[in-house]
Protein backbone atom coordinates (compact mmCIF):
# COMPACT_ATOMS: atom_id res chain seq x y z
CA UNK A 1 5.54 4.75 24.01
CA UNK A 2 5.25 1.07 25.55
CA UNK A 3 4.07 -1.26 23.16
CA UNK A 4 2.47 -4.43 24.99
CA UNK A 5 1.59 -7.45 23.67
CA UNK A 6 -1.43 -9.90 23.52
CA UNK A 7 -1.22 -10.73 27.31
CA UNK A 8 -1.23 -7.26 28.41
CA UNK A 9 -4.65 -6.55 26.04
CA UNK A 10 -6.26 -9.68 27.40
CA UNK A 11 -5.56 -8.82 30.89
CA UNK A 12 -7.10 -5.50 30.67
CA UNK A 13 -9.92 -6.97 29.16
CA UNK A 14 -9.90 -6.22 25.39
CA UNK A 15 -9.69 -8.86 22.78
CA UNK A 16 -6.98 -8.06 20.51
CA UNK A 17 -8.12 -10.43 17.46
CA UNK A 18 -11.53 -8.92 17.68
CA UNK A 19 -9.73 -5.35 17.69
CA UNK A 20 -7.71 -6.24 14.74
CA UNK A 21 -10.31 -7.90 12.30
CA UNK A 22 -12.38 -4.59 13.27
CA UNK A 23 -9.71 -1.79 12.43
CA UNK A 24 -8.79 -4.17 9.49
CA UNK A 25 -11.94 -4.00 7.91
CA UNK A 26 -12.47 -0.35 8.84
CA UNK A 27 -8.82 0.33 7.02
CA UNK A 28 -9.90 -1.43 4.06
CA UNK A 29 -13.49 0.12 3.65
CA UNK A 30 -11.80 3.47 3.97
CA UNK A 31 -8.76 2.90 1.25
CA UNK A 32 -11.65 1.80 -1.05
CA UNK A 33 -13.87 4.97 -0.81
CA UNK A 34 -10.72 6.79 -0.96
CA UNK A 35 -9.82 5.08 -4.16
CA UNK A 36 -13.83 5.07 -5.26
CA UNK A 37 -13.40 9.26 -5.12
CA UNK A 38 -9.40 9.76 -5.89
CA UNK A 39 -9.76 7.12 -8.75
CA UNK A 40 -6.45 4.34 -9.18
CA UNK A 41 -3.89 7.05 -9.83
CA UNK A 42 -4.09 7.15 -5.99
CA UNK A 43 -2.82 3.71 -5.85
CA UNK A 44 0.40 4.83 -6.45
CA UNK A 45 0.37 6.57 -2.98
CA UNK A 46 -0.25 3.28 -1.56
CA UNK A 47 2.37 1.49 -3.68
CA UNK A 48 5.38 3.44 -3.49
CA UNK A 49 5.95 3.50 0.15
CA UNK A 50 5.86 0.05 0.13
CA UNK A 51 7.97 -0.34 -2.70
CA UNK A 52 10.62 2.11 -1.29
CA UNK A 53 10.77 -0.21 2.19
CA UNK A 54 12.02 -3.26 0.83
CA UNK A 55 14.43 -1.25 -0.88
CA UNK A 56 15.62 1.06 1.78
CA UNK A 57 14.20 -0.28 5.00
CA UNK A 58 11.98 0.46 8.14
CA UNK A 59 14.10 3.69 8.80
CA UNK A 60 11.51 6.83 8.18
CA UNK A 61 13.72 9.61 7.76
CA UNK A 62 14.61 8.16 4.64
CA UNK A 63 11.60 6.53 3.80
CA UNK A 64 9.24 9.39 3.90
CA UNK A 65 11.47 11.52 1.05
CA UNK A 66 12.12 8.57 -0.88
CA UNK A 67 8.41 7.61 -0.55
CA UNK A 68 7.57 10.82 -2.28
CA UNK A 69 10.10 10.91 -5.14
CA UNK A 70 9.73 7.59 -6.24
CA UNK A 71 5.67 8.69 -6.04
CA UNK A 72 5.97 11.10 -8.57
CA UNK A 73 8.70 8.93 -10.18
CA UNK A 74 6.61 5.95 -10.72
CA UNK A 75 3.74 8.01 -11.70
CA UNK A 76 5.99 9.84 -14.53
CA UNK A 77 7.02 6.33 -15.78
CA UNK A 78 3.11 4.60 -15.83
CA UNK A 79 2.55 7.89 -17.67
CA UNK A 80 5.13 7.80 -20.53
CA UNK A 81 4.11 3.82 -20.82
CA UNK A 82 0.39 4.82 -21.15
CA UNK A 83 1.25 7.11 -23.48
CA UNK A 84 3.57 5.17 -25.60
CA UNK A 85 2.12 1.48 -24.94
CA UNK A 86 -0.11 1.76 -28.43
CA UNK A 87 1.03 5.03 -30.07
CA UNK A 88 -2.02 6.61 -31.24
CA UNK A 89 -4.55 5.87 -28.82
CA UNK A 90 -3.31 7.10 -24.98
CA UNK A 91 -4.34 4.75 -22.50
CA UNK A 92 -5.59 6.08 -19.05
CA UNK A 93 -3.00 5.86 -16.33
CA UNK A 94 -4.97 4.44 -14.28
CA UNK A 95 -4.96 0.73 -15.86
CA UNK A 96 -0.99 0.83 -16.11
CA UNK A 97 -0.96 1.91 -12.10
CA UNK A 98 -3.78 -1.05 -11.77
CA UNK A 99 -1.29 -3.68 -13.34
CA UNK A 100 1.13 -2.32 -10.81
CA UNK A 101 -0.54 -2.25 -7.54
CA UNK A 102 -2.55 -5.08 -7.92
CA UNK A 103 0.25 -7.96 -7.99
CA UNK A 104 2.12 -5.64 -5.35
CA UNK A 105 -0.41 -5.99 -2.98
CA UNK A 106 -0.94 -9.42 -4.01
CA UNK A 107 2.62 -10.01 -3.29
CA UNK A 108 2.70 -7.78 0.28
CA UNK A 109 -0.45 -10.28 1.29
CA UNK A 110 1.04 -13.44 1.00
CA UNK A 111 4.38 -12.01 2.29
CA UNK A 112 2.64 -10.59 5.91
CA UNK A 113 0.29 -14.14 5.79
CA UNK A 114 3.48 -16.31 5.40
CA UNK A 115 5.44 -14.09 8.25
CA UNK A 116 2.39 -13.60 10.57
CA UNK A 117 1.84 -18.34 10.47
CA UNK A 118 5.78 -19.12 10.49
């Protein structure tokens, strides 16, 4: 697979910022219905593998396995702190994934806009 820059796109007449705001927002509309039907225990599908990159790296025969145990590993954990967060009453898992994923993705965002303008 040859992967071609801006140049090459331009020259065969497609324009590659147009192509990226548009599978962008296409992306995003389609994480959120997934999310809207899976509800935010899903997030964790989106968090771990990017979790499990910065600490092992871009290779995916080890990311892929490690993506999936540290799932199911970070799920068990938001679990056991729902549970045990305020002893009687059992929170949902859902808001402990939420305080999770949300300042993740927060953090992923500015990393990718600080790499993509330097």
């Amino acid at each position: 697979m040859i992967i071609s820059g801006d140049e090459v796109a331009k020259s065969l007449g497609i324009n590659p910022e147009r192509v990226r705001i548009v599978v962008m927002l296409v992306a995003t509309f389609l994480t959120a219905s997934i999310i809207s039907f899976t509800g935010t225990i899903g997030f964790i599908c989106l968090v771990a593998p990017h979790i499990c990159r910065i600490i092992i790296g871009g290779d995916y025969r080890y990311l892929l396995p490690a993506s999936t145990l540290f799932g199911g590993a970070l799920l068990l954990i938001c679990d056991t702190i729902a549970r045990t967060i305020i002893a009687p009453v059992i929170l949902p898992v859902g808001v402990i994934t939420n305080c999770l994923g949300g300042p993740m993705f927060l953090y992923l965002l500015i990393r990718r806009k600080r790499e993509y303008w330097s």
